[in-house]
N, C-alpha and C. Protein backbone atom coordinates (compact mmCIF):
# COMPACT_ATOMS: atom_id res chain seq x y z
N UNK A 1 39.55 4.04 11.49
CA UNK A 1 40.67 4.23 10.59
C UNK A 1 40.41 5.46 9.73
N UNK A 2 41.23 6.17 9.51
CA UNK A 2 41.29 7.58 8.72
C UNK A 2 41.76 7.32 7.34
N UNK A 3 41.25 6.52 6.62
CA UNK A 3 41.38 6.54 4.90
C UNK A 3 42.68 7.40 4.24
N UNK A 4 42.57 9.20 5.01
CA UNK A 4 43.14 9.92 4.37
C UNK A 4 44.46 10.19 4.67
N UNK A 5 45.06 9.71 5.60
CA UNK A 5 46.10 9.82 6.19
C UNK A 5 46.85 8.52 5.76
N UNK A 6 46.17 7.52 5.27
CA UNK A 6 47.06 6.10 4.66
C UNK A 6 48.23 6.58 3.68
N UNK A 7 49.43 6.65 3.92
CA UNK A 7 50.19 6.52 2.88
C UNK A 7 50.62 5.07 2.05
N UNK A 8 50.71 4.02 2.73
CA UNK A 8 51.26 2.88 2.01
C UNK A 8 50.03 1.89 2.40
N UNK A 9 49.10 1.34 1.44
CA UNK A 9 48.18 0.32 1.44
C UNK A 9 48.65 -1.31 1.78
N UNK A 10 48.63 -1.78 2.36
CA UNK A 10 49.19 -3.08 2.59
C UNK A 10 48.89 -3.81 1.56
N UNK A 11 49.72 -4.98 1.32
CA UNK A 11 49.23 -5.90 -0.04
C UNK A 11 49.29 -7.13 0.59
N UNK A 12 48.39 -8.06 0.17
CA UNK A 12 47.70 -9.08 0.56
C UNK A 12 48.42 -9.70 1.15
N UNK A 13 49.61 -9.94 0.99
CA UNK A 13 51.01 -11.34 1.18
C UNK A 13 51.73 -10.49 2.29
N UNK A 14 51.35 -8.93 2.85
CA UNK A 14 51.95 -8.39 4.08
C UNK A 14 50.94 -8.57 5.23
N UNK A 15 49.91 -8.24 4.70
CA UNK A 15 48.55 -8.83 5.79
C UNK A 15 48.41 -10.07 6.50
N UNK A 16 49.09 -11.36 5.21
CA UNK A 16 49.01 -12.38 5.85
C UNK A 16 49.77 -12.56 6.73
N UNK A 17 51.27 -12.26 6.59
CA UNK A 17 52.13 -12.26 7.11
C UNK A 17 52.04 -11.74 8.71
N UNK A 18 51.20 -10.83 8.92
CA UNK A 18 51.51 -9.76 10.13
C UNK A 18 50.21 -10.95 11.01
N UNK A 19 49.23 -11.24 10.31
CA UNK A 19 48.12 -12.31 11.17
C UNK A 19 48.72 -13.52 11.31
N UNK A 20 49.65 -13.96 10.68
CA UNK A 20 50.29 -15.43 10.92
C UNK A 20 51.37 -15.28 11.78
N UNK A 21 52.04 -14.04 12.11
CA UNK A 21 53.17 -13.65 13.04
C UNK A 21 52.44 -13.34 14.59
N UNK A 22 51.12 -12.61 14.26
CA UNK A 22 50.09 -12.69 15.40
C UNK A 22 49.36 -13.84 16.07
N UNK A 23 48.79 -14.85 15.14
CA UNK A 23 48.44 -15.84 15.95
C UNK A 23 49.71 -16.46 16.25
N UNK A 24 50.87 -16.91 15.47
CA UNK A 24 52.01 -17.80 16.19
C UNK A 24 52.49 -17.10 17.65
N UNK A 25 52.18 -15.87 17.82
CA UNK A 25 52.91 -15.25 19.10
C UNK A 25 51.59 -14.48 20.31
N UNK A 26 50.78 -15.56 20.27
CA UNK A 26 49.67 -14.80 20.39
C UNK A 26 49.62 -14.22 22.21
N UNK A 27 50.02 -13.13 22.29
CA UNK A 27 50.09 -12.16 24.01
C UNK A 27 51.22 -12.37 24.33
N UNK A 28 52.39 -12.67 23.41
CA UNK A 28 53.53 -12.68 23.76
C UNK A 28 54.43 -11.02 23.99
N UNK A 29 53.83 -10.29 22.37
CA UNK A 29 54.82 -9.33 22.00
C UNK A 29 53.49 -7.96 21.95
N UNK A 30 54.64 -6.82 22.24
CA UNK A 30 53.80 -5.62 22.12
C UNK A 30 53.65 -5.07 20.59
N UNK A 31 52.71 -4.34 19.94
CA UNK A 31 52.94 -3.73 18.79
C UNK A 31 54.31 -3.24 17.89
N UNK A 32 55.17 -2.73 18.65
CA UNK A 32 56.75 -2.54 18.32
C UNK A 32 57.43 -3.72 18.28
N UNK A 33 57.35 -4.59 19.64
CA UNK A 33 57.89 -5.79 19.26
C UNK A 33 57.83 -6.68 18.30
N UNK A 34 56.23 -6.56 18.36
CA UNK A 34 55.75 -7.80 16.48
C UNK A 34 56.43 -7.17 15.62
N UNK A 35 56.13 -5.81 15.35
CA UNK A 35 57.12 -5.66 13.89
C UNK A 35 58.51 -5.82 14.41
N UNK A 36 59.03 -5.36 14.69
CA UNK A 36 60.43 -5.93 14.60
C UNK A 36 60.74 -7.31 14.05
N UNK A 37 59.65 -8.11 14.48
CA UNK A 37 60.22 -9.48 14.57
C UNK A 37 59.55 -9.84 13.31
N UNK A 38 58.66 -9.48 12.13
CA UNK A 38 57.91 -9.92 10.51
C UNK A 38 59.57 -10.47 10.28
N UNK A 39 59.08 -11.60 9.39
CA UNK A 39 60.69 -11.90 8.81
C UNK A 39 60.94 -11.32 7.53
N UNK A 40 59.45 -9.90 6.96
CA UNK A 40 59.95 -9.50 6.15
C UNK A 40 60.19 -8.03 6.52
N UNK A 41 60.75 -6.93 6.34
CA UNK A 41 60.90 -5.55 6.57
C UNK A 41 59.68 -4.95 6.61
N UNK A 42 58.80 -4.22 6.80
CA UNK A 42 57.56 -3.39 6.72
C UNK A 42 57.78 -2.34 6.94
N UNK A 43 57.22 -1.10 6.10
CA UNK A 43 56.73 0.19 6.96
C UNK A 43 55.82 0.45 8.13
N UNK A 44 56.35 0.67 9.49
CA UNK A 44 55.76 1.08 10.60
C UNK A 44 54.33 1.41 10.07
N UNK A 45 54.34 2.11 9.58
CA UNK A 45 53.13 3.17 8.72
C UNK A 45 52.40 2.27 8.51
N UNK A 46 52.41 1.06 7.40
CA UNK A 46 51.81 -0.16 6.97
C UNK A 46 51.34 -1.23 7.99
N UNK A 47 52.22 -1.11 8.70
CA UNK A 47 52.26 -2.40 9.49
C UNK A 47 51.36 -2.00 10.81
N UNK A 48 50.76 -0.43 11.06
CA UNK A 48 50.03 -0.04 11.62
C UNK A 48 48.58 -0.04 11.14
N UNK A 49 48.44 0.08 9.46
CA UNK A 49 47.50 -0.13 9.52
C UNK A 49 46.76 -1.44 9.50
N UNK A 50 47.92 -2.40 9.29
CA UNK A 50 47.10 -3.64 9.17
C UNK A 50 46.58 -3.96 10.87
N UNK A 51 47.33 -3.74 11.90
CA UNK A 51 47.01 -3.79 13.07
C UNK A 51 45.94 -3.08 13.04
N UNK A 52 45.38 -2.06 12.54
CA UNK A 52 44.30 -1.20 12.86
C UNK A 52 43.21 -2.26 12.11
N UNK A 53 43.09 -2.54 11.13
CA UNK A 53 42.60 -3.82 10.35
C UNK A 53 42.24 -4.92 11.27
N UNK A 54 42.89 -5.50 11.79
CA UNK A 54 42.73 -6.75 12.44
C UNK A 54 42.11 -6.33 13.97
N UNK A 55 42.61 -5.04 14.38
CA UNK A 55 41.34 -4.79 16.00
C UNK A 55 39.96 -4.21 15.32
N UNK A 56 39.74 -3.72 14.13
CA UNK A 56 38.44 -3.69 13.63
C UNK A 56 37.74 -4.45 13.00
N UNK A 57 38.34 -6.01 12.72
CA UNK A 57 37.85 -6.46 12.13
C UNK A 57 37.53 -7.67 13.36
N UNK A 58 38.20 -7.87 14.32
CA UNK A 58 38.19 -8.06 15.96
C UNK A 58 38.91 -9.71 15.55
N UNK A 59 39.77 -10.25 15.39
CA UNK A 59 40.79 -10.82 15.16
C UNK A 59 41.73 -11.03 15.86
N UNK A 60 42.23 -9.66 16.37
CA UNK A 60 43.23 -9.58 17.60
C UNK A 60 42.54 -8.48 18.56
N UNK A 61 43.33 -8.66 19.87
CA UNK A 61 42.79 -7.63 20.77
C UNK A 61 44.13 -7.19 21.50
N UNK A 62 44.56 -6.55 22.09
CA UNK A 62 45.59 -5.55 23.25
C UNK A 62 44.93 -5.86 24.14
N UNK A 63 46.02 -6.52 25.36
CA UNK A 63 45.48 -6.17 26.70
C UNK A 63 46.09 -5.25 27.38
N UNK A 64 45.93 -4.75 28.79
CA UNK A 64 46.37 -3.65 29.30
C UNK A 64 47.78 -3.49 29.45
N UNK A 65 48.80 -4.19 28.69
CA UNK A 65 49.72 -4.19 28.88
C UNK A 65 50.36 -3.84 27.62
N UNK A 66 49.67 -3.53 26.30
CA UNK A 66 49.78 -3.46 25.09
C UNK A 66 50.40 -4.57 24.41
N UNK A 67 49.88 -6.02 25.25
CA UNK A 67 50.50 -7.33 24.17
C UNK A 67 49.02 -7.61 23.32
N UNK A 68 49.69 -7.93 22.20
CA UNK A 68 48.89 -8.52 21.17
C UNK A 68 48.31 -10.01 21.27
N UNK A 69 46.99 -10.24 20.98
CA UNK A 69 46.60 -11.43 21.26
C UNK A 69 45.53 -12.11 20.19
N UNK A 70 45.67 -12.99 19.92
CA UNK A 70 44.87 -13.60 18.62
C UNK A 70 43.76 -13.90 19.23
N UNK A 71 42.33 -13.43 19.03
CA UNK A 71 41.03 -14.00 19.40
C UNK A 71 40.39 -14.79 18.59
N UNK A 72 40.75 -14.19 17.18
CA UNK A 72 39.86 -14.86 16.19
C UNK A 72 39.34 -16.51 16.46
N UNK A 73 38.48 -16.74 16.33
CA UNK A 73 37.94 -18.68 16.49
C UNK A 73 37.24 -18.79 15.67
N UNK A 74 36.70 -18.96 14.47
CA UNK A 74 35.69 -19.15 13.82
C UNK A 74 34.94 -20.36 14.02
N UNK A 75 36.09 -21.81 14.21
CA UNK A 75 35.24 -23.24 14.60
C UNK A 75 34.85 -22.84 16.01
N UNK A 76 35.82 -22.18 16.92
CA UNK A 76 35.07 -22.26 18.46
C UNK A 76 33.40 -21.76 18.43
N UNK A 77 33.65 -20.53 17.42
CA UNK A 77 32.08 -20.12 17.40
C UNK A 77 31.20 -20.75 16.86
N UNK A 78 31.26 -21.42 15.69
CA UNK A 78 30.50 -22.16 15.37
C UNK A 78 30.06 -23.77 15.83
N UNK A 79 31.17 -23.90 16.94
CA UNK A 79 30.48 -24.86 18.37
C UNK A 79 29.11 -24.75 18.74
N UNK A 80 29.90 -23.41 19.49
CA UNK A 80 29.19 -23.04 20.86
C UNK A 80 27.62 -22.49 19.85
N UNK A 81 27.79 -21.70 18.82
CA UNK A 81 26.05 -21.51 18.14
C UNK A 81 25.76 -22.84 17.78
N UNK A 82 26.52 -24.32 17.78
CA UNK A 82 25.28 -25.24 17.64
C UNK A 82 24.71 -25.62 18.81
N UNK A 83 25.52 -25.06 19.98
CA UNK A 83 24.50 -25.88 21.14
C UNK A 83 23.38 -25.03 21.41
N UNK A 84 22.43 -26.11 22.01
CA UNK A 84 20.75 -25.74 22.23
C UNK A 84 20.78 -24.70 23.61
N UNK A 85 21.89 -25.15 24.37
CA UNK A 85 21.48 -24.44 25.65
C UNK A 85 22.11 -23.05 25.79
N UNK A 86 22.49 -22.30 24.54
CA UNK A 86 23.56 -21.40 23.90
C UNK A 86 22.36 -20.79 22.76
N UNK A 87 21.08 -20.94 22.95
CA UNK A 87 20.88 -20.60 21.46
C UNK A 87 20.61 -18.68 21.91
N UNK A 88 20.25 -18.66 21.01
CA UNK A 88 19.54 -16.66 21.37
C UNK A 88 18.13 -17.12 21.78
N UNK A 89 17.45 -15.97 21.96
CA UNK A 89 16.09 -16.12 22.43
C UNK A 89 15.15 -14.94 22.00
């Protein structure tokens, strides 16, 4: 992400919004399509960077088709690190 080129900072209650519109639609819609569909208005501009936000923070991922897809699991991961036959070495 390029810091310097941000014109509009997202605010907390648009962030949530764009991850709760992402997991409910999760590999349904392409980047253009999700925004369109926020049920609140956003700047493209904004609403790009929170997408840039959420593939660096690895949350969501694009597949080759440019649909959006929710990865995030936090309980799945913390499964699979309690089992023994899963541990590191």
């Amino acid at each position: 992400m390029n810091i310097k080129q941000i014109l509009h900072y997202p605010r907390l209650d648009t962030v949530l919004m764009v991850e709760k519109l992402s997991y409910d639609t999760s590999g349904t819609y392409t980047r253009k399509q999700l925004w369109e569909r926020l049920p609140k208005k956003t700047m493209y501009q904004t609403f790009c960077v929170i997408i840039d936000y959420l593939l660096y923070s690895k949350k969501i991922a694009v597949d080759k088709e440019g649909k959006i897809a929710w990865v995030w699991d936090p309980e799945g991961a913390r499964k699979y690190l309690k089992r023994k036959d899963l541990a590191r070495k």
